[in-house]
C-alpha atoms as a PDB file:
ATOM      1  CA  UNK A   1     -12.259 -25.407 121.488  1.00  0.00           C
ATOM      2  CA  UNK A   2      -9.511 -24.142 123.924  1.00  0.00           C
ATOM      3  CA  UNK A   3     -11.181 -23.548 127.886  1.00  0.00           C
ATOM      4  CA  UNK A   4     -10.528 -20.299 128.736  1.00  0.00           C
ATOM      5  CA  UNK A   5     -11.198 -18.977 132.709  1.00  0.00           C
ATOM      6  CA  UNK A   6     -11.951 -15.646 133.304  1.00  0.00           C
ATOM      7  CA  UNK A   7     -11.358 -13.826 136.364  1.00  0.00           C
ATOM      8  CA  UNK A   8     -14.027 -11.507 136.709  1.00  0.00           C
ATOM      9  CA  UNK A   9     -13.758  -8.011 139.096  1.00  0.00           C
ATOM     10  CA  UNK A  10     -14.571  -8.080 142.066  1.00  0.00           C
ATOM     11  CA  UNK A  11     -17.081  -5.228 143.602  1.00  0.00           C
ATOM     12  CA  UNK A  12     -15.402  -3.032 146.294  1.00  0.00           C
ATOM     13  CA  UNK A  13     -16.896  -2.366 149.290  1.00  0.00           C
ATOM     14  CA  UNK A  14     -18.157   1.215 149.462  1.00  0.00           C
ATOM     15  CA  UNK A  15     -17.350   1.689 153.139  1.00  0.00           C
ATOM     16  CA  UNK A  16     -13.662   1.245 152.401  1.00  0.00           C
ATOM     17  CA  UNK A  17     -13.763   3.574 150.006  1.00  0.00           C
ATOM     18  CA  UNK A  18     -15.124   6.555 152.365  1.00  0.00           C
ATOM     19  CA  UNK A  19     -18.463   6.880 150.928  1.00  0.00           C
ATOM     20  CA  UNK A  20     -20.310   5.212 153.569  1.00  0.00           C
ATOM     21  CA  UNK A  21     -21.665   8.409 155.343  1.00  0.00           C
ATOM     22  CA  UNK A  22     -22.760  10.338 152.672  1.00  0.00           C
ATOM     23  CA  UNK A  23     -26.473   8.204 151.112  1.00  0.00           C
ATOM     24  CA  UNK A  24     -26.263   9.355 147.697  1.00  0.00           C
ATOM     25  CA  UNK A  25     -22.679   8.073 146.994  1.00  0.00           C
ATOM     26  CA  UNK A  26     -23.445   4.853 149.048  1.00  0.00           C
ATOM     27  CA  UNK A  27     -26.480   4.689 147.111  1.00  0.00           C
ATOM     28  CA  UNK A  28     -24.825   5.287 143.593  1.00  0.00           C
ATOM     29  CA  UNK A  29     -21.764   2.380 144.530  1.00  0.00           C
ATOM     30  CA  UNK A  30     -24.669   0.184 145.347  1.00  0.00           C
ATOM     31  CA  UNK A  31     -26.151   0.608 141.797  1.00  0.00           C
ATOM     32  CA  UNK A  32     -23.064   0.202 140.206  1.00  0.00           C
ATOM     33  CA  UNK A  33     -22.360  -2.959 142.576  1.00  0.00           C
ATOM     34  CA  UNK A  34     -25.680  -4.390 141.146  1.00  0.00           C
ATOM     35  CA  UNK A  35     -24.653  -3.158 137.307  1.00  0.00           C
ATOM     36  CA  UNK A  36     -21.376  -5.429 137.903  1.00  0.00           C
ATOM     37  CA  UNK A  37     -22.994  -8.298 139.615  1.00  0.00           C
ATOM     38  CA  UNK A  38     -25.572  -8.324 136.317  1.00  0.00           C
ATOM     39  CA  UNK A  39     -22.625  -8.246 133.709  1.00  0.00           C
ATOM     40  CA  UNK A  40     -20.705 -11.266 135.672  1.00  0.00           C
ATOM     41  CA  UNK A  41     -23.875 -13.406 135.264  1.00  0.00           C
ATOM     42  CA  UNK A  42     -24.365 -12.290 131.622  1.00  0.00           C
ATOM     43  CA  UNK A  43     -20.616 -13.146 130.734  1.00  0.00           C
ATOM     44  CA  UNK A  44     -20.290 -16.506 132.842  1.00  0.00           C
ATOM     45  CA  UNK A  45     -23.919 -17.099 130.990  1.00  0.00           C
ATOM     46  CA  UNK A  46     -22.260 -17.279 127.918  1.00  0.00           C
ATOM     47  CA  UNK A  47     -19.351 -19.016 128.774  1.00  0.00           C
ATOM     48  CA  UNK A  48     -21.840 -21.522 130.114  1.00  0.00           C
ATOM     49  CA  UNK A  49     -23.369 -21.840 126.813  1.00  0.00           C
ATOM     50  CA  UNK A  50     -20.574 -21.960 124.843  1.00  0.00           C
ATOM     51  CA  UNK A  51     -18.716 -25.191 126.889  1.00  0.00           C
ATOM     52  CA  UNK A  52     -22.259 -27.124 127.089  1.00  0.00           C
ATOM     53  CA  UNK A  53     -22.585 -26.106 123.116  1.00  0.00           C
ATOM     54  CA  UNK A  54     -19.110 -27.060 122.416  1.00  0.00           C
ATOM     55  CA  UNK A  55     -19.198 -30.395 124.384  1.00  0.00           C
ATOM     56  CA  UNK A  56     -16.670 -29.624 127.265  1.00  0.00           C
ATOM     57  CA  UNK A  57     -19.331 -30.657 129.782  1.00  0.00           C
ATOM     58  CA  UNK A  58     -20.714 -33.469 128.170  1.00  0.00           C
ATOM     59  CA  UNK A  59     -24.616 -34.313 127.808  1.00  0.00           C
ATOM     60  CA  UNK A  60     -25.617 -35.644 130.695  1.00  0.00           C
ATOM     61  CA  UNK A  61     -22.998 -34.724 133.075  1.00  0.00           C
ATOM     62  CA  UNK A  62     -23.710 -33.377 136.150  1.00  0.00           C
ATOM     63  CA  UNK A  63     -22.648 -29.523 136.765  1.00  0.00           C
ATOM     64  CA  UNK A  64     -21.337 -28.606 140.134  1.00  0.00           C
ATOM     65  CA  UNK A  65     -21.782 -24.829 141.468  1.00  0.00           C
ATOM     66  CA  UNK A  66     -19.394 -24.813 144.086  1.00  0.00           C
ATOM     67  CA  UNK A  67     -16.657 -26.348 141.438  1.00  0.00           C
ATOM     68  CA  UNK A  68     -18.159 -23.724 138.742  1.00  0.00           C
ATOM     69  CA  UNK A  69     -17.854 -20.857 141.494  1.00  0.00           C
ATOM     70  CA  UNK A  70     -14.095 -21.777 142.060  1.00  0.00           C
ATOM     71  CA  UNK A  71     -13.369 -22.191 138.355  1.00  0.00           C
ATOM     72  CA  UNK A  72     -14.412 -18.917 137.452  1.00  0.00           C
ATOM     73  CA  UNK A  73     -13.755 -16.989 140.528  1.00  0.00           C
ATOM     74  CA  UNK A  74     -17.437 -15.556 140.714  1.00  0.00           C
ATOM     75  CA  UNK A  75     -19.272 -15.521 143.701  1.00  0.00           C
ATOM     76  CA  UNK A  76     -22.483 -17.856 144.555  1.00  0.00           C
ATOM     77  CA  UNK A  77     -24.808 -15.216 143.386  1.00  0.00           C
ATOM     78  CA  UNK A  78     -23.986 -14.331 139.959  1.00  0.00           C
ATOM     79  CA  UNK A  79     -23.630 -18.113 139.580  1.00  0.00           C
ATOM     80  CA  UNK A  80     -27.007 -19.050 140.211  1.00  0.00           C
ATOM     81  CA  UNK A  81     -28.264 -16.269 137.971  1.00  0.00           C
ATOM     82  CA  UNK A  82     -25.991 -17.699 135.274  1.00  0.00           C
ATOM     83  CA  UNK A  83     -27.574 -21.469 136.181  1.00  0.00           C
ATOM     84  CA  UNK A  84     -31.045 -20.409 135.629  1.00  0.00           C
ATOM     85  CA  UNK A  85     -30.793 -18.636 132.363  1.00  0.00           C
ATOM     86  CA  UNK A  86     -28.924 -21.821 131.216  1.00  0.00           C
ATOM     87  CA  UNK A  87     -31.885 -24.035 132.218  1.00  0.00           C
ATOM     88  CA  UNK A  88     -34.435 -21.769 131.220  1.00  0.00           C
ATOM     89  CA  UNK A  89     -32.655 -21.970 127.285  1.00  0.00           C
ATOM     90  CA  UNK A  90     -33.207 -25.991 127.907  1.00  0.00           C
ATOM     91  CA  UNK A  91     -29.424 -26.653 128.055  1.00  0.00           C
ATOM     92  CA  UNK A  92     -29.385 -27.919 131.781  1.00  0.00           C
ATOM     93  CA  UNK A  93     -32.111 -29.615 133.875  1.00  0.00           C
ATOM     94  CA  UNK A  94     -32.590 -30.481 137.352  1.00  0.00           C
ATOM     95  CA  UNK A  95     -32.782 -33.919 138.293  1.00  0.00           C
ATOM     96  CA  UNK A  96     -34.448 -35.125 142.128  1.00  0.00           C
ATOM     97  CA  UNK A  97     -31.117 -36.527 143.780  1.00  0.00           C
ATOM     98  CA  UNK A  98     -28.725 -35.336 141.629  1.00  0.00           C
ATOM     99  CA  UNK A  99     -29.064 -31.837 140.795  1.00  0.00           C
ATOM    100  CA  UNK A 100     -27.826 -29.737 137.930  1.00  0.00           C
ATOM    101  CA  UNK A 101     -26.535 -31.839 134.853  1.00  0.00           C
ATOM    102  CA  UNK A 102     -26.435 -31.130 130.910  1.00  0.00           C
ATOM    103  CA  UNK A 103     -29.808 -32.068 128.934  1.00  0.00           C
ATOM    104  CA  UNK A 104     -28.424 -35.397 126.660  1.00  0.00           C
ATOM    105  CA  UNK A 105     -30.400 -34.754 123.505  1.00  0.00           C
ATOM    106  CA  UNK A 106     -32.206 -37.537 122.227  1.00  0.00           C
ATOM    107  CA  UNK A 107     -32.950 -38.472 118.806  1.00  0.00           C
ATOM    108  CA  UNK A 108     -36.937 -38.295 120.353  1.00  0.00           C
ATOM    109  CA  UNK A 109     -36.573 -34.782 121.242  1.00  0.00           C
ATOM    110  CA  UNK A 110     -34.630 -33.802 118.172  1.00  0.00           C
ATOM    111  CA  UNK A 111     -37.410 -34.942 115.855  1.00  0.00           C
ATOM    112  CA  UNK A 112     -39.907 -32.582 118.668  1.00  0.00           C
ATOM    113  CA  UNK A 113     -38.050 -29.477 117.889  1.00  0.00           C
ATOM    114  CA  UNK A 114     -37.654 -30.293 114.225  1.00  0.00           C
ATOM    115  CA  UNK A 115     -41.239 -30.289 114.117  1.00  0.00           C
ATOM    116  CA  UNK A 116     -41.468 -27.203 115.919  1.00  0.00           C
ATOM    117  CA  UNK A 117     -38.844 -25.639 114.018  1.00  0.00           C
ATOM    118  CA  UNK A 118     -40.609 -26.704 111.153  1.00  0.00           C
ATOM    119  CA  UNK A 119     -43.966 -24.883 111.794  1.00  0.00           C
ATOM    120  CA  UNK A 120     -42.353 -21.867 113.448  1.00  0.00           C
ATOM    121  CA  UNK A 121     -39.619 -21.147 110.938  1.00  0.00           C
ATOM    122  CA  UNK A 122     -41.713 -21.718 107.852  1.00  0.00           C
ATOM    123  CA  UNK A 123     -43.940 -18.723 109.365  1.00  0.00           C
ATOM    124  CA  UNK A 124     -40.905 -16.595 110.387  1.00  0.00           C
ATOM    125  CA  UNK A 125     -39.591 -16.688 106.050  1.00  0.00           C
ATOM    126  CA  UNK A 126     -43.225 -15.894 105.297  1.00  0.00           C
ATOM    127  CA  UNK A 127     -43.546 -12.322 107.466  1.00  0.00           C
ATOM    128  CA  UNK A 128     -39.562 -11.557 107.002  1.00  0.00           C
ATOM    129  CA  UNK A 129     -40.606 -11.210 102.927  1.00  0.00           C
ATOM    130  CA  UNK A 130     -42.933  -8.270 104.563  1.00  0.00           C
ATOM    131  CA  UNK A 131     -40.520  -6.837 106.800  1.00  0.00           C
ATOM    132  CA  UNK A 132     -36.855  -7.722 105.459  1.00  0.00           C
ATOM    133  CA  UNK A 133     -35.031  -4.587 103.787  1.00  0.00           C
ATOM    134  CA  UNK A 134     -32.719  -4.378 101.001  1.00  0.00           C
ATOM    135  CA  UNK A 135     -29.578  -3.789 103.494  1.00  0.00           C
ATOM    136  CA  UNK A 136     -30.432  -7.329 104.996  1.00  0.00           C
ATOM    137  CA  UNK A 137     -31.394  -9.239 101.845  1.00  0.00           C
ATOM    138  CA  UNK A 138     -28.093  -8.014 100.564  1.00  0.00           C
ATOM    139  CA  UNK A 139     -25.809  -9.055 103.536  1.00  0.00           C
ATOM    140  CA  UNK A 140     -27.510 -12.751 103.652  1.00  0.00           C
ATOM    141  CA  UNK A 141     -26.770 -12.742  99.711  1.00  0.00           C
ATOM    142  CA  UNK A 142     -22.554 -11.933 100.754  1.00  0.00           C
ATOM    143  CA  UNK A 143     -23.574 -14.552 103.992  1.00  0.00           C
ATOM    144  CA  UNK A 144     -23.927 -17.232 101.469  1.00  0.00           C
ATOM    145  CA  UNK A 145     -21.307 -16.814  99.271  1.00  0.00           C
ATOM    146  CA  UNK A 146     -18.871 -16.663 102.015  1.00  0.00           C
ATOM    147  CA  UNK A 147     -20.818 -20.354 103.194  1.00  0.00           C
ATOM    148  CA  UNK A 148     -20.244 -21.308  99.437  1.00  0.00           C
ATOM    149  CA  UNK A 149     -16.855 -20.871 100.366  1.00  0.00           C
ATOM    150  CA  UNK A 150     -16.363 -22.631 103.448  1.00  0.00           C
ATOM    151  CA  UNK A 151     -17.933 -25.607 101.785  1.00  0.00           C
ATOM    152  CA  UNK A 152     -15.248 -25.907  99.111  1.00  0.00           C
ATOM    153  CA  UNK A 153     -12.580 -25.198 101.429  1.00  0.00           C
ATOM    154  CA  UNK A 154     -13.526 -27.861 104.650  1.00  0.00           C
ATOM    155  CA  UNK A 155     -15.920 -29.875 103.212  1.00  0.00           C
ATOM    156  CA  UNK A 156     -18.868 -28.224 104.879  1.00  0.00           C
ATOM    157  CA  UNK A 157     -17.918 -28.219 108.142  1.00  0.00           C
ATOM    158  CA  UNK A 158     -18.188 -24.793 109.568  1.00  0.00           C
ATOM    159  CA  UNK A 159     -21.340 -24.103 107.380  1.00  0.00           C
ATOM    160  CA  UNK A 160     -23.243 -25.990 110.180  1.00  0.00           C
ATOM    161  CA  UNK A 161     -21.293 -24.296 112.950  1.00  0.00           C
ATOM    162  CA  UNK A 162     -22.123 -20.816 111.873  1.00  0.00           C
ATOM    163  CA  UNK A 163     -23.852 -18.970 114.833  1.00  0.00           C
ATOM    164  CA  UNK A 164     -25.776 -15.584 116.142  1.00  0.00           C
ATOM    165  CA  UNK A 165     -25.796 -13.463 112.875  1.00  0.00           C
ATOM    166  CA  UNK A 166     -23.713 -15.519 110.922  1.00  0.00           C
ATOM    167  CA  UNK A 167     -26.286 -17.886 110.955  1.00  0.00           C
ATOM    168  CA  UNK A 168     -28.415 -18.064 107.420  1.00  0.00           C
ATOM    169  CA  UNK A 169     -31.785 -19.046 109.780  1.00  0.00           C
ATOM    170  CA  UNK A 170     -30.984 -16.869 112.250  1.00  0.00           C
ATOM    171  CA  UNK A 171     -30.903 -13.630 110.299  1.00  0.00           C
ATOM    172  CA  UNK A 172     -34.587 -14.569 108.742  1.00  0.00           C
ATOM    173  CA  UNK A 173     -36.064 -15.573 112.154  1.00  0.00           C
ATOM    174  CA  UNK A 174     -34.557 -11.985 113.117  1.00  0.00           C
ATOM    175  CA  UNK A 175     -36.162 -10.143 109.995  1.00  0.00           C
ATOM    176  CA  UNK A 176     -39.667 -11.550 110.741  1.00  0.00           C
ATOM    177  CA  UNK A 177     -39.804  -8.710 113.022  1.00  0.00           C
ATOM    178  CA  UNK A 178     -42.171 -10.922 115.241  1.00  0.00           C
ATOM    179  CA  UNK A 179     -40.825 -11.114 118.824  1.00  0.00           C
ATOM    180  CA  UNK A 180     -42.518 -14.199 119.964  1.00  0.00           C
ATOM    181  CA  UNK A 181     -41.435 -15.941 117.108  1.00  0.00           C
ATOM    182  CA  UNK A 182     -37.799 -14.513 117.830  1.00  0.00           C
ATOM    183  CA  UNK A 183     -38.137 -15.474 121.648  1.00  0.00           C
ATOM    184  CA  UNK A 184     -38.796 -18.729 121.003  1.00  0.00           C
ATOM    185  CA  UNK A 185     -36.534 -19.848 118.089  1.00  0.00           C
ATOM    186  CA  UNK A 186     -33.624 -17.942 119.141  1.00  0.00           C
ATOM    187  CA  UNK A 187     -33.564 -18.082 122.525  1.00  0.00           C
ATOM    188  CA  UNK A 188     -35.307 -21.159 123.630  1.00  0.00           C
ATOM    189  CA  UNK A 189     -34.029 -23.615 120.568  1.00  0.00           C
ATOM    190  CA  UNK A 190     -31.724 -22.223 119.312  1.00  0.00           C
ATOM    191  CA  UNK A 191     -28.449 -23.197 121.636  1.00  0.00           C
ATOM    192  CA  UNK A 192     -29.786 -26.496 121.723  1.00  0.00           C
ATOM    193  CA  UNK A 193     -29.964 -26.945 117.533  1.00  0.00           C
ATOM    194  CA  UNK A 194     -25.923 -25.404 118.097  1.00  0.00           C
ATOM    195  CA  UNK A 195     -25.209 -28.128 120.779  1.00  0.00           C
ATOM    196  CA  UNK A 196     -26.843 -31.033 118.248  1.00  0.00           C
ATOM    197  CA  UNK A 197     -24.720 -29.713 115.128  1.00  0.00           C
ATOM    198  CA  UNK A 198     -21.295 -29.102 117.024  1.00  0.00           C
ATOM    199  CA  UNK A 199     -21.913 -33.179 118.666  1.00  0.00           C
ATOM    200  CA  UNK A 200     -23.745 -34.612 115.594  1.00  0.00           C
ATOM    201  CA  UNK A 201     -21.872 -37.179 113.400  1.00  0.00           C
ATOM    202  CA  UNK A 202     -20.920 -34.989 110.008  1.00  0.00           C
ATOM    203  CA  UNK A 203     -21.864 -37.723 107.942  1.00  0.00           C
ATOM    204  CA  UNK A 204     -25.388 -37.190 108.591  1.00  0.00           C
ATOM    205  CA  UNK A 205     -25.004 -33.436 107.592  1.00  0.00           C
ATOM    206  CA  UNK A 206     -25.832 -32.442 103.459  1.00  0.00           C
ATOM    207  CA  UNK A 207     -23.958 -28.959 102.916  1.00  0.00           C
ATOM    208  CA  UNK A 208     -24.102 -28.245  99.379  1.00  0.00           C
ATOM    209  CA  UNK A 209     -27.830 -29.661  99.378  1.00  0.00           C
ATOM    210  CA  UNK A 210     -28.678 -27.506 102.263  1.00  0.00           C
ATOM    211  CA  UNK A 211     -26.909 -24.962 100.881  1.00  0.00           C
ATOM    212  CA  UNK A 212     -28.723 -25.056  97.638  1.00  0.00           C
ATOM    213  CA  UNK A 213     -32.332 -24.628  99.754  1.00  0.00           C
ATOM    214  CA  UNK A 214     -30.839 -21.375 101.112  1.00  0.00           C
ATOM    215  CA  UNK A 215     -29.946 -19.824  98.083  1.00  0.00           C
ATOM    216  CA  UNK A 216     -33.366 -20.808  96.932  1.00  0.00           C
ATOM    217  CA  UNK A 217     -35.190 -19.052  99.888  1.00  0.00           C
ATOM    218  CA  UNK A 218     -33.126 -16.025  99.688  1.00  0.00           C
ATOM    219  CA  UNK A 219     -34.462 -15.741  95.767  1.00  0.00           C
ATOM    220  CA  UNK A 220     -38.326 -16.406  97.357  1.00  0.00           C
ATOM    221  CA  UNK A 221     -37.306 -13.496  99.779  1.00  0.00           C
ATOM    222  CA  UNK A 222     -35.724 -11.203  97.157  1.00  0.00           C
ATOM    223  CA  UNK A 223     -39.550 -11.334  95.306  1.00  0.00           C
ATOM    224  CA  UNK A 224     -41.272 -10.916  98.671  1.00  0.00           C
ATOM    225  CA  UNK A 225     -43.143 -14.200  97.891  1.00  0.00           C
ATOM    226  CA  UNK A 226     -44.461 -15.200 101.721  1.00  0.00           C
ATOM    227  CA  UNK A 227     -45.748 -18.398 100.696  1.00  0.00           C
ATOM    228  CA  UNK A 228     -42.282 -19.654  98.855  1.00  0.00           C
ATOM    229  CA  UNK A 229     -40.602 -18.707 101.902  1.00  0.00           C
ATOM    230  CA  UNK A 230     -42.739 -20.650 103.927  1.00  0.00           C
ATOM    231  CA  UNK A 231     -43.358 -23.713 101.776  1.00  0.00           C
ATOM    232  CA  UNK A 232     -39.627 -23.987 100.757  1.00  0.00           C
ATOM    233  CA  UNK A 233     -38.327 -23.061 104.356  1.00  0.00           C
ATOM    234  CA  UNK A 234     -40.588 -25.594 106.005  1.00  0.00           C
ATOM    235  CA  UNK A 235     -39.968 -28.522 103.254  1.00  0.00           C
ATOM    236  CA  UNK A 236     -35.720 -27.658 103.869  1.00  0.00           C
ATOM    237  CA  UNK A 237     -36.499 -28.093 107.752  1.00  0.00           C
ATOM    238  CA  UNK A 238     -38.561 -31.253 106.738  1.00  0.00           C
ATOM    239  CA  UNK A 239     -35.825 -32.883 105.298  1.00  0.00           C
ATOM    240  CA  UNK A 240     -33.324 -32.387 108.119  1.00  0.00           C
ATOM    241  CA  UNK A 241     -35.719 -34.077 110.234  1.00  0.00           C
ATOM    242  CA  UNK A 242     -35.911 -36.826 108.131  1.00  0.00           C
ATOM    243  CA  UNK A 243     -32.507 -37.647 108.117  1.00  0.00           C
ATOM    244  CA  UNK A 244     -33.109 -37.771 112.214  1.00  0.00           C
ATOM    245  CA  UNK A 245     -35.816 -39.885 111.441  1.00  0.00           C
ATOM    246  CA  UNK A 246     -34.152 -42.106 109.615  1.00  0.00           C
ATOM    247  CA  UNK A 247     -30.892 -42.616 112.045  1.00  0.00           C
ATOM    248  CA  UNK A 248     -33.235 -43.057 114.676  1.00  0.00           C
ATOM    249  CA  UNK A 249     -34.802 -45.647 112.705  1.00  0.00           C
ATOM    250  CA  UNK A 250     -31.475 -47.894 111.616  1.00  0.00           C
ATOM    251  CA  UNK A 251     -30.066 -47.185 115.299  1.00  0.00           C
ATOM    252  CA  UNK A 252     -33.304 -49.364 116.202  1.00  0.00           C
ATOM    253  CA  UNK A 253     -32.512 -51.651 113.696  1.00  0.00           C
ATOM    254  CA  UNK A 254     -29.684 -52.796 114.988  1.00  0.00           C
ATOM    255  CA  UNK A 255     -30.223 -52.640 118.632  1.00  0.00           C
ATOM    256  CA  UNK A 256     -32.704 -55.443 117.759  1.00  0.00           C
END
């Protein structure tokens, strides 16, 4: 993925703009200074994301601000707002001594959120049969044929790089109508299930198998059959995290 910097605006100063005697004006340039000070730390959040996701800051690598602040041309503020929404989604951590650096995801904590994943996303399939409409059911139906494709054209690789609503799992979490359930899986897992498939070898991957369990949950989902959903959507999670099982496994094998 090419870097791209972005030079964000920077907010003007309402006394040089002849607005400083007059309260409601001064007051309405300060909201607006706050509105743009908001939207830089949204769009250098996702920036954030997307080079941590996409490997340009390795795992484990530390982060400097002041070296973030000059890259993007952003002030300290919006910077640290940035930081913390990136920690709170799991993708950097603080360290005593060192300071910010990217999470390196472990095989160990892979197999956690699998399990998590497992439990939460089986239940998500199970209320979207109740809540899912037609419209929806219909555009993940066109979402997998255009996967189908993909597969047959790159041999599966940007099935498993699909994101936001192009993503098969995403879209169901989104139709369970639960926001908990939404909160957690798409916020707090999610980027970090995007930074293990962009960095993940592809010959641990299964495409056209996985691809198979979709079409099989979107039939379970098309009869409104909760506990298909759940049972096939937790079994097609299952097996995922036994293939991260199993690497962990041989990886110990021959260390020793």
């Amino acid at each position: 993925m090419t870097k791209q910097e972005v030079a964000f605006e920077t907010v003007d100063n309402p006394d040089e703009n002849g607005i400083a005697n007059n309260p409601v004006s001064k007051d309405s340039a300060l909201k607006g200074a706050d509105a743009k000070e908001l939207t830089k730390s949204e769009n250098l959040t996702e920036q954030l994301i997307d080079l941590i996701v996409n490997g340009d800051y390795s795992a484990g690598s530390k982060i400097s601000e002041p070296e973030l602040a000059r890259r993007f041309g952003v002030s300290r503020g919006p910077l640290r707002e940035a930081m913390m929404r990136v920690e709170s989604l799991g993708l950097v951590e603080r360290v005593p001594h060192v300071g910010a650096r990217v999470v390196a995801l472990t095989q160990e904590k892979l197999i956690e959120i699998y399990s998590v994943r497992e439990a939460l996303e089986g239940m998500a399939a199970r209320l979207a049969c109740i809540h899912i409409t037609d419209k929806e059911i219909n555009a993940l139906q066109q979402l997998l044929e255009t996967h189908q494709q993909h597969i047959e054209q790159v041999d599966g690789a940007s099935y498993f790089h699909q994101q936001g609503d192009f993503d098969f799992h995403y879209r169901i979490i989104k139709a369970s109508r639960n926001s908990k359930l939404i909160s957690l899986l798409c916020d707090e897992l999610y980027h970090l299930l995007r930074m293990y498939r962009y960095q993940s070898q592809r010959s641990h991957s299964r495409p056209q198998q996985a691809l198979r369990e979709h079409f099989h949950l979107l039939a379970a989902l098309k009869e409104r059959d909760g506990e298909l959903a759940e049972m096939l959507m937790r079994r097609h999670i299952m097996r995922s995290r036994l293939l991260i099982e199993q690497q962990l496994k041989d990886d110990k094998e021959i260390a020793s």
